[in-house]
C-alpha atoms as a PDB file:
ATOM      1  CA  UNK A   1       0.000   0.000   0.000  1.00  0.00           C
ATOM      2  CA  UNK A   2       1.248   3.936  -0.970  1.00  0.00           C
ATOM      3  CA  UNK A   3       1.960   5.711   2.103  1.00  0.00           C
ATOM      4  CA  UNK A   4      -0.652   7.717   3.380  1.00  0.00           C
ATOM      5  CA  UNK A   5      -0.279  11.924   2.628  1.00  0.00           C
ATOM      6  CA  UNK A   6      -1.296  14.238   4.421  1.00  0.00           C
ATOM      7  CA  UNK A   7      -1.661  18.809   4.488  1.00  0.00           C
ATOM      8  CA  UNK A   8      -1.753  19.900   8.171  1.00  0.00           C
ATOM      9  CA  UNK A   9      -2.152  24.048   7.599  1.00  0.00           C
ATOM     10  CA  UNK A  10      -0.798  26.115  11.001  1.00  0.00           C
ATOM     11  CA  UNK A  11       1.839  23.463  11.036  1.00  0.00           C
ATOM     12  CA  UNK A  12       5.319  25.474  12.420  1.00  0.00           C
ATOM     13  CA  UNK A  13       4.392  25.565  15.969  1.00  0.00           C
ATOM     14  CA  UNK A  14       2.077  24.179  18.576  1.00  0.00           C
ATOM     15  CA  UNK A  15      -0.422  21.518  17.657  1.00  0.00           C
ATOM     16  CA  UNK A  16      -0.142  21.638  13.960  1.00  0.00           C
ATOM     17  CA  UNK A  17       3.873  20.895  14.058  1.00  0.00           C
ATOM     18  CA  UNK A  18       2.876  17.924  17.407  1.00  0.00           C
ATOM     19  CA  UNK A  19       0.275  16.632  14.388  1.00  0.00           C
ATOM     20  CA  UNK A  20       2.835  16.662  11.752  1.00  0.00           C
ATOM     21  CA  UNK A  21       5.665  15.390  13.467  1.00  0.00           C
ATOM     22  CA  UNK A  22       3.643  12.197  14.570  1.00  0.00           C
ATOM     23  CA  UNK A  23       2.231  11.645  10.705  1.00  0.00           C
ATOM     24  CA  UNK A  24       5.607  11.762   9.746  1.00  0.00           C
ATOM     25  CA  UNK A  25       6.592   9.217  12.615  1.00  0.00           C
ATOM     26  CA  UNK A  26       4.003   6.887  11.754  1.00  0.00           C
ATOM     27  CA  UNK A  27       5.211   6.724   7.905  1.00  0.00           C
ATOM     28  CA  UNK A  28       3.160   9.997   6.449  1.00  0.00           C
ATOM     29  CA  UNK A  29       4.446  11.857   3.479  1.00  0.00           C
ATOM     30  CA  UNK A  30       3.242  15.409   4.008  1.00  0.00           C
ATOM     31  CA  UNK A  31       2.462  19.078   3.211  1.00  0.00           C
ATOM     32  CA  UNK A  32       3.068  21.513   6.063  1.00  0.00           C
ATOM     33  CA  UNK A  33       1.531  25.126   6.093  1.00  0.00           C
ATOM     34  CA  UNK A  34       2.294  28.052   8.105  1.00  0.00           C
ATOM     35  CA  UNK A  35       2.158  32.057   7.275  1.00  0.00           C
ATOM     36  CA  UNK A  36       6.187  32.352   8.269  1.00  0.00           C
ATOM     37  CA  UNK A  37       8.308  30.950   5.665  1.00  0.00           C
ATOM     38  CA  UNK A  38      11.307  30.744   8.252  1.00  0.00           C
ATOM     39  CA  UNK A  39       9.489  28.543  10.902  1.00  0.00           C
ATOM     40  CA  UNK A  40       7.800  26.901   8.276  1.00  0.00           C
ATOM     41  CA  UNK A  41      10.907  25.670   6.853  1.00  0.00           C
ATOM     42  CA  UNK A  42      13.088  24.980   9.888  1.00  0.00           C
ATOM     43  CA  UNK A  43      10.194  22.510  11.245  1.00  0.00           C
ATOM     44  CA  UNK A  44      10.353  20.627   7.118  1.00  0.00           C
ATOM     45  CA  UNK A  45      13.675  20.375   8.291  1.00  0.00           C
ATOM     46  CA  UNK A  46      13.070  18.421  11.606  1.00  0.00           C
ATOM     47  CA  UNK A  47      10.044  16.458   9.897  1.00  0.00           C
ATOM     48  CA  UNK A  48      12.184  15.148   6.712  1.00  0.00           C
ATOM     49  CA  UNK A  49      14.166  13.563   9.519  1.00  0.00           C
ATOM     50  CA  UNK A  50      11.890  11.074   9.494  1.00  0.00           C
ATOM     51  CA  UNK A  51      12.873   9.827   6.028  1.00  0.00           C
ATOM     52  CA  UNK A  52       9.519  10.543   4.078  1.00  0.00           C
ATOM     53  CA  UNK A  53       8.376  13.553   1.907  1.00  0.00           C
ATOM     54  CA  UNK A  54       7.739  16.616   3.337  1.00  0.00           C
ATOM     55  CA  UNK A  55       6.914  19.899   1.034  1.00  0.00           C
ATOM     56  CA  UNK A  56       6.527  23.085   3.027  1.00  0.00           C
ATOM     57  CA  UNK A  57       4.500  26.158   1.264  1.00  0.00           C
ATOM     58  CA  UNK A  58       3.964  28.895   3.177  1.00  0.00           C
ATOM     59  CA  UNK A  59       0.339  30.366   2.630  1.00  0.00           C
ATOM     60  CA  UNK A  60      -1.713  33.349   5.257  1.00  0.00           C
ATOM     61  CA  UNK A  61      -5.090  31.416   5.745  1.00  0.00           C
ATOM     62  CA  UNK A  62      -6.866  34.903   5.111  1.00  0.00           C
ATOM     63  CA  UNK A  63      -5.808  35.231   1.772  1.00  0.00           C
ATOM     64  CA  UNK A  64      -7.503  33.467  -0.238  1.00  0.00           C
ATOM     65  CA  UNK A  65      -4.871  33.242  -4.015  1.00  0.00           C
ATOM     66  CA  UNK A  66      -2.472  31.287  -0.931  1.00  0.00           C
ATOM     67  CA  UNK A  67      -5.280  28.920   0.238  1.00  0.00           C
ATOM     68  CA  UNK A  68      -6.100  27.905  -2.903  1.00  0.00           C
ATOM     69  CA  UNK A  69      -2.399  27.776  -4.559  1.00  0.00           C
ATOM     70  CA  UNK A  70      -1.807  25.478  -1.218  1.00  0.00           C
ATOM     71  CA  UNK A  71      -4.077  22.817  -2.682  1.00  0.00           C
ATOM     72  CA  UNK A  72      -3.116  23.018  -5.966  1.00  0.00           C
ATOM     73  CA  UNK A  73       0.505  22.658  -4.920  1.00  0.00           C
ATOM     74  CA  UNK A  74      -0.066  20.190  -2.869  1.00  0.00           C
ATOM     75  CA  UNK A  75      -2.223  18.265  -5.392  1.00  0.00           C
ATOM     76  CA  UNK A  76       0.340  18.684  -8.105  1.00  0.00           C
ATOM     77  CA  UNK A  77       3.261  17.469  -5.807  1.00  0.00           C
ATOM     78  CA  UNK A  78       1.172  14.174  -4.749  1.00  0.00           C
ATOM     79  CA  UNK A  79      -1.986  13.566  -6.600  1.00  0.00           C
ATOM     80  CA  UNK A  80      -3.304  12.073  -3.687  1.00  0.00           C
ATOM     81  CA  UNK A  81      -4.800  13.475   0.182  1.00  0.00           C
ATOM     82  CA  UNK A  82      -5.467  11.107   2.933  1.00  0.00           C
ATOM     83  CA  UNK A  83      -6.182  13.227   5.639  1.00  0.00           C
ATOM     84  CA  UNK A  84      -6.586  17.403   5.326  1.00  0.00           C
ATOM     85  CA  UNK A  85      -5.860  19.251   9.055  1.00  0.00           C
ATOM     86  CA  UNK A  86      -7.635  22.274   8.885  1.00  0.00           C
ATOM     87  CA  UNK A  87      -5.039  23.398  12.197  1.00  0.00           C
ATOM     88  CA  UNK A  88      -4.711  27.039  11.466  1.00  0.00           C
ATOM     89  CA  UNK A  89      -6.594  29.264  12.973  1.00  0.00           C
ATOM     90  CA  UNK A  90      -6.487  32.803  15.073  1.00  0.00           C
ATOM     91  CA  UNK A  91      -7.913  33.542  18.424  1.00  0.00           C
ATOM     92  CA  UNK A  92      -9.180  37.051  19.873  1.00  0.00           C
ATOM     93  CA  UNK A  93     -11.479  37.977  22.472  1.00  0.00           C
ATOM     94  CA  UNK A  94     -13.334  41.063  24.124  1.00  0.00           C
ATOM     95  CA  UNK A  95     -16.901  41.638  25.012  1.00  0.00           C
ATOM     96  CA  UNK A  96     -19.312  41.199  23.168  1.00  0.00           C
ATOM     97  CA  UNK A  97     -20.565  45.102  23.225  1.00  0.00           C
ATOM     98  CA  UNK A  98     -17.655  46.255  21.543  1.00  0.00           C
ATOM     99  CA  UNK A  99     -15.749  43.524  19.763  1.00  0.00           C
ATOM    100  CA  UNK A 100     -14.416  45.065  16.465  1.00  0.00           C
ATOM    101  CA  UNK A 101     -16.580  43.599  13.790  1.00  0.00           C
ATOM    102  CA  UNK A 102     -13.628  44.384  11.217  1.00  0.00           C
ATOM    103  CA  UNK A 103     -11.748  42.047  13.452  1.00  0.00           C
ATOM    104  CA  UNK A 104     -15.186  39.301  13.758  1.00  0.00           C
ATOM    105  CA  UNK A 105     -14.765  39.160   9.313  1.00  0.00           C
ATOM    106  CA  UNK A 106     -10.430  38.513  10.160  1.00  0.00           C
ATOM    107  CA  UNK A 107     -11.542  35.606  12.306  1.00  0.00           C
ATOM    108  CA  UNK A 108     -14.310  34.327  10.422  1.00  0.00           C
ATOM    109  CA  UNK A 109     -12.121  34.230   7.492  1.00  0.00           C
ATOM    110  CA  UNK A 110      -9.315  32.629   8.807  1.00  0.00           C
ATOM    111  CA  UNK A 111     -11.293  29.946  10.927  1.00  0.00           C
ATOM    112  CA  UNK A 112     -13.724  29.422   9.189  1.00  0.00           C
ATOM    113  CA  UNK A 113     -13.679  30.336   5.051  1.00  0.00           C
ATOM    114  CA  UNK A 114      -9.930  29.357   4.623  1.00  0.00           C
ATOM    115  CA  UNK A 115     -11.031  25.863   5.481  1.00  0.00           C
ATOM    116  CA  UNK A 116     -14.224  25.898   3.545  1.00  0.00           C
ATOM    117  CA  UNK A 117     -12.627  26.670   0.289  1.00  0.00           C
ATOM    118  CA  UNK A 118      -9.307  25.019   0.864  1.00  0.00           C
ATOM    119  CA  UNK A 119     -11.705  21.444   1.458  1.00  0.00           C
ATOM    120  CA  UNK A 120     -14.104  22.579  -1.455  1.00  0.00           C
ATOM    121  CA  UNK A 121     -10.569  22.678  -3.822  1.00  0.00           C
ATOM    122  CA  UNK A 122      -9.238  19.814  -2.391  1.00  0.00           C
ATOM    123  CA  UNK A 123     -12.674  17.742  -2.337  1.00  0.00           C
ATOM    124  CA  UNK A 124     -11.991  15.773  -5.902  1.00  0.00           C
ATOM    125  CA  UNK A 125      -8.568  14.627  -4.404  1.00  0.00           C
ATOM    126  CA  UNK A 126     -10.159  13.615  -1.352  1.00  0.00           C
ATOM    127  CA  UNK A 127     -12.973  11.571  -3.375  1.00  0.00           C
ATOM    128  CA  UNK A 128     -10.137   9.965  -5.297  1.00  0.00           C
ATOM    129  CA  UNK A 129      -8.139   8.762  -2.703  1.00  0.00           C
ATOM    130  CA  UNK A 130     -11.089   7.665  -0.766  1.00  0.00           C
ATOM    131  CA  UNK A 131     -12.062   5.403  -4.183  1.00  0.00           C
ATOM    132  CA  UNK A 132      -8.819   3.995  -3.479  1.00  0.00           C
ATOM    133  CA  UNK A 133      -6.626   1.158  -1.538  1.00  0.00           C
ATOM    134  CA  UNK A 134      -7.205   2.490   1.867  1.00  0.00           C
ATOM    135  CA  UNK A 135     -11.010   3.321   1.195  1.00  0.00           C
ATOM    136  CA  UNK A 136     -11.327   6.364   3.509  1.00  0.00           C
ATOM    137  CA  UNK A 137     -10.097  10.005   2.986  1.00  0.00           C
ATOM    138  CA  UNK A 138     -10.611  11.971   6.265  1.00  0.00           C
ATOM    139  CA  UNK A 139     -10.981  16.036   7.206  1.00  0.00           C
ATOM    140  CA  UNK A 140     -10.099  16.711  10.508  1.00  0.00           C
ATOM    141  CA  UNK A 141     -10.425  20.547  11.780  1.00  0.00           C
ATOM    142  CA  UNK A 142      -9.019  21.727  14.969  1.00  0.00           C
ATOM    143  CA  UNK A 143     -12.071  23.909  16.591  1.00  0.00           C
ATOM    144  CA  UNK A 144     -12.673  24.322  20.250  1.00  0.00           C
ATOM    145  CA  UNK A 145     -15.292  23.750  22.648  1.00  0.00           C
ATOM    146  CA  UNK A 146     -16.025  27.429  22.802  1.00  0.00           C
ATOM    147  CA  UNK A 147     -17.711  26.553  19.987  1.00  0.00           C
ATOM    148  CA  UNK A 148     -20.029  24.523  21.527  1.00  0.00           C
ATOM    149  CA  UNK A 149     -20.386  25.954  25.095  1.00  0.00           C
ATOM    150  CA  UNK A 150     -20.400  29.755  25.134  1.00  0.00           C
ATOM    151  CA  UNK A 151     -17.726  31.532  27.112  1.00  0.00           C
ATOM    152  CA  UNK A 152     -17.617  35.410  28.096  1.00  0.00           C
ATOM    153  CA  UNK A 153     -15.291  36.973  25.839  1.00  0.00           C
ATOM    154  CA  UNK A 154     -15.356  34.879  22.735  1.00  0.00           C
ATOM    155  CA  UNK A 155     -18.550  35.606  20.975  1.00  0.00           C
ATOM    156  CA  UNK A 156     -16.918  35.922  17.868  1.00  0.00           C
ATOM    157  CA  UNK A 157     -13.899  33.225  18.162  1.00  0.00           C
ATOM    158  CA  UNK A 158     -16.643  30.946  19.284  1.00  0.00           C
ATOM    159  CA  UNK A 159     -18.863  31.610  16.367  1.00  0.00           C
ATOM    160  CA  UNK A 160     -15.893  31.210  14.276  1.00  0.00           C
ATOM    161  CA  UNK A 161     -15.571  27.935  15.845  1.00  0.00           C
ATOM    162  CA  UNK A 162     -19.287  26.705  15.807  1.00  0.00           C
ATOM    163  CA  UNK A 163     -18.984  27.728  12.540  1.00  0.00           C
ATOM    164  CA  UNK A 164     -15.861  25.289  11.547  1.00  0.00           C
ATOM    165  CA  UNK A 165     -17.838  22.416  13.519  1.00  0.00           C
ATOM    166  CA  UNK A 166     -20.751  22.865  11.560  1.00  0.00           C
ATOM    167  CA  UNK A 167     -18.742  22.611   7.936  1.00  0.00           C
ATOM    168  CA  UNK A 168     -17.336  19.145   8.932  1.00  0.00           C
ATOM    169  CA  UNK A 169     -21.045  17.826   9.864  1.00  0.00           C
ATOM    170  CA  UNK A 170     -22.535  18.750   6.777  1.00  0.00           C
ATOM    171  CA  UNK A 171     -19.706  17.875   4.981  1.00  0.00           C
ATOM    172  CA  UNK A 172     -20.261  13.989   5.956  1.00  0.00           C
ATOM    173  CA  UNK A 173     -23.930  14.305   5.254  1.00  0.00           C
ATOM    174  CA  UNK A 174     -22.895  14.965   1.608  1.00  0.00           C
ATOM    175  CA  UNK A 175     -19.627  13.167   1.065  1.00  0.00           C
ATOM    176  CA  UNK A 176     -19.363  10.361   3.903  1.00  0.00           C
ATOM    177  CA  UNK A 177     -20.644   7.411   1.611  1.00  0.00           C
ATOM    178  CA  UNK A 178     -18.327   7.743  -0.511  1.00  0.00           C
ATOM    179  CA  UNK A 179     -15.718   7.344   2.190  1.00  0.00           C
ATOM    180  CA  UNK A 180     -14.793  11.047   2.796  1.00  0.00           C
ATOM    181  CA  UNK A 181     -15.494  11.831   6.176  1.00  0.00           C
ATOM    182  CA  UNK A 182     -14.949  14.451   8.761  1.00  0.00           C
ATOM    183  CA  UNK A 183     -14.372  15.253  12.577  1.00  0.00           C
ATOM    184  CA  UNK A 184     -14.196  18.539  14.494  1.00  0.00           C
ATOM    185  CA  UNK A 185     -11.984  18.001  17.205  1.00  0.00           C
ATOM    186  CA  UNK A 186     -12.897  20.732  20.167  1.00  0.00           C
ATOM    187  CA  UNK A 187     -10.500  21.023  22.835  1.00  0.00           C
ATOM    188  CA  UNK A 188     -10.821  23.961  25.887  1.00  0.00           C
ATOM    189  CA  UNK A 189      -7.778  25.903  26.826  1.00  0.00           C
ATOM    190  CA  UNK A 190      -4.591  24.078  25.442  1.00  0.00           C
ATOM    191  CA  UNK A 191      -1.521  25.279  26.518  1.00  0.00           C
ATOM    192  CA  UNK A 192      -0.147  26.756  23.613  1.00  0.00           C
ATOM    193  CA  UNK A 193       1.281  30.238  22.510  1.00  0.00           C
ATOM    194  CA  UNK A 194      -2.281  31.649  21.705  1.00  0.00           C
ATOM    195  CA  UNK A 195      -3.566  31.090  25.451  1.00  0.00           C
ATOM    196  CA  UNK A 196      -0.307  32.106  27.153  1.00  0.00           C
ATOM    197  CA  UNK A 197      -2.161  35.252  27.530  1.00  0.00           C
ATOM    198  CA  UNK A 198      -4.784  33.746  29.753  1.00  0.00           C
ATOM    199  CA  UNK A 199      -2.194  32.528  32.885  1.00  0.00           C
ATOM    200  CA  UNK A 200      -3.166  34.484  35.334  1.00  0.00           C
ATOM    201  CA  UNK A 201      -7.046  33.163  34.928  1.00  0.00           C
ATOM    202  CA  UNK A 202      -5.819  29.946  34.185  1.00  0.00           C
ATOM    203  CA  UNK A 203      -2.698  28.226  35.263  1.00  0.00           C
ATOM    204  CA  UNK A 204      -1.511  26.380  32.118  1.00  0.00           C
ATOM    205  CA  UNK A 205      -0.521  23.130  34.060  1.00  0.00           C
ATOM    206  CA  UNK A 206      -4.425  22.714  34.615  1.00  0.00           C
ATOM    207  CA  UNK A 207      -4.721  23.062  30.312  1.00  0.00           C
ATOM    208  CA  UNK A 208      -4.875  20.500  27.220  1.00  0.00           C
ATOM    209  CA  UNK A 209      -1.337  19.226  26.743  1.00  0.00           C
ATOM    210  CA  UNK A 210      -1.053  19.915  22.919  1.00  0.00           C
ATOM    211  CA  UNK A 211       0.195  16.532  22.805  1.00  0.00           C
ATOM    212  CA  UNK A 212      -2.981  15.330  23.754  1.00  0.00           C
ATOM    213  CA  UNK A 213      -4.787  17.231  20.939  1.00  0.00           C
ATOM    214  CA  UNK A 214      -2.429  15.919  18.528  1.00  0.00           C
ATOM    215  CA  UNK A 215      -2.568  11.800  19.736  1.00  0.00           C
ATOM    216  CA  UNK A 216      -6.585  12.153  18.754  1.00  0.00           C
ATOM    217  CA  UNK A 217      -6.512  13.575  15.572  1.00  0.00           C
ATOM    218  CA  UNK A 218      -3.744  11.179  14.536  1.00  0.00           C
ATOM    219  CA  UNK A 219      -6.093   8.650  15.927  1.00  0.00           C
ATOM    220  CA  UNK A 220      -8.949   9.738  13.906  1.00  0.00           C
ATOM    221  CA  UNK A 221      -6.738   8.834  10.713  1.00  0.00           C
ATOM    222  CA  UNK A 222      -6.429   5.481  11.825  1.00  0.00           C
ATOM    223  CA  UNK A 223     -10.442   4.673  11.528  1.00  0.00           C
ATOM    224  CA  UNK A 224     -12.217   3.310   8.389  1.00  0.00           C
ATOM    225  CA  UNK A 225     -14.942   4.409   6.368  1.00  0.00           C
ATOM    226  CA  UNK A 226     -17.419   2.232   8.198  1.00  0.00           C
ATOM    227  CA  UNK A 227     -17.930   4.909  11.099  1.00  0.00           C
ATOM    228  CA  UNK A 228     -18.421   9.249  10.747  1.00  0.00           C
ATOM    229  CA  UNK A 229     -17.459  10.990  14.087  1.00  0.00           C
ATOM    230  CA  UNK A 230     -18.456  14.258  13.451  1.00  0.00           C
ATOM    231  CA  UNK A 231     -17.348  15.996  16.505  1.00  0.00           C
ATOM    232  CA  UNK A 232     -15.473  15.297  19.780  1.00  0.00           C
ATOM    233  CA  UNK A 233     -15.183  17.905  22.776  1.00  0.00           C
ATOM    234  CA  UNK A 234     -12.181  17.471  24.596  1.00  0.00           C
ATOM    235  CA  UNK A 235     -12.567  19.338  28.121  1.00  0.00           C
ATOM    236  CA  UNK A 236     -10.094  19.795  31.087  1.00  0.00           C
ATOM    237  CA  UNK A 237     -10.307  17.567  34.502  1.00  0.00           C
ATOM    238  CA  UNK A 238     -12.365  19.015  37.199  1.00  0.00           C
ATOM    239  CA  UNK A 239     -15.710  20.011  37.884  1.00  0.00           C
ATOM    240  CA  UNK A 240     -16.017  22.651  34.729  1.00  0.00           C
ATOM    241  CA  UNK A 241     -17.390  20.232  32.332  1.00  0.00           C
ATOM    242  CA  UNK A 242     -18.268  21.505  29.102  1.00  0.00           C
ATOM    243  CA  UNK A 243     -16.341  24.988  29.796  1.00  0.00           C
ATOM    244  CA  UNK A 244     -12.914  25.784  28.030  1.00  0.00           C
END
């Protein structure tokens, strides 16, 4: 059997380089995305280690000619797309009375519309390989449970987020037959550069351990096409269930 490829977006740092590094463990060829060429590139570096392909193209998830010149590179390089990690995203919070809504359309469009057209391009490559050997071509999108309970501040990341969680359940209504499924994973505060800002509300020992993230949506890649999971909320221990 070919070995499995993958395109994790947001891929330098954080989750999206924990994701890619354990693809690339586990015999993945990939394509990595970040905005920052020079991040981008250094963590290629690290992931070629593991002796498979690795093709780094930096793209910003809010403009749209780099979303979609991301899929077509990556389609050109490989032909093929076994699992799409829509990791990239932005965060931003503030009251609802007076949240920017200049700054609502930068969110929306980076959390939510880069993934819906960079899926929508990529959808006949997904279809393909999902016609092939391994049967099963899976989108997996980082959200966050602030997307499915509300929390002060985040009106707009967590509509951004609803938003994303929503595109990967319709998307298996329409496309999970044919073996192309997809999961919105929805973790609360992980401890990663975007809620560093948040430790002195939150002490980021008591957070997600990226890792953790990371081990399930590798995970997810390892199901058939026998079974959708169209969402998974991923909370922290103690007595805040269903709160970030």
């Amino acid at each position: 059997m070919s070995a499995p490829v993958a395109l994790v977006t947001g891929a330098s740092r954080g989750i999206g380089a924990l994701i890619a590094d354990k693809l690339a463990a586990a015999g993945w060829d990939l394509t990595v995305s970040a905005r920052s060429e020079g991040p981008l590139q250094e963590r290629a570096g690290l992931l070629s280690a593991h002796g498979h392909a690795v093709r780094a193209v930096p793209a910003d998830m809010g403009v749209e000619e780099d979303v979609v010149r991301l899929a077509d590179v990556h389609v050109e390089a490989y032909g093929r797309l076994d699992a799409l990690v829509l990791n990239a995203g932005m965060g931003s919070i503030g009251p609802f009375a007076d949240f920017p809504a200049r700054r609502f359309d930068k969110l929306y469009a980076i959390n939510v519309r880069s993934g819906y057209v960079l899926t929508q391009r990529l959808l006949p490559v997904l279809r393909k390989t999902a016609a092939g050997e391994r049967g099963t071509a899976k989108v997996i999108a980082v959200s966050s449970l602030t997307g499915v309970a509300a929390e002060p501040l985040n009106s707009a990341y967590g509509a951004s987020k609803a938003a994303l969680t929503s595109l990967c359940e319709t998307l298996n209504t329409e496309e999970s037959e044919a073996g192309v499924t997809a999961t919105a994973v929805c973790p609360g505060y992980v401890a990663t550069d975007m809620t560093a800002p948040l430790a002195d509300q939150v002490d980021p020992g008591a957070m997600i351990d990226p890792a953790d993230v990371a081990e399930l949506v590798v995970a997810l890649t390892r199901l058939g096409r026998s079974v959708v999971v169209p969402s998974i909320p991923m909370t922290r221990p103690g007595p805040h269930l269903w709160r970030a």
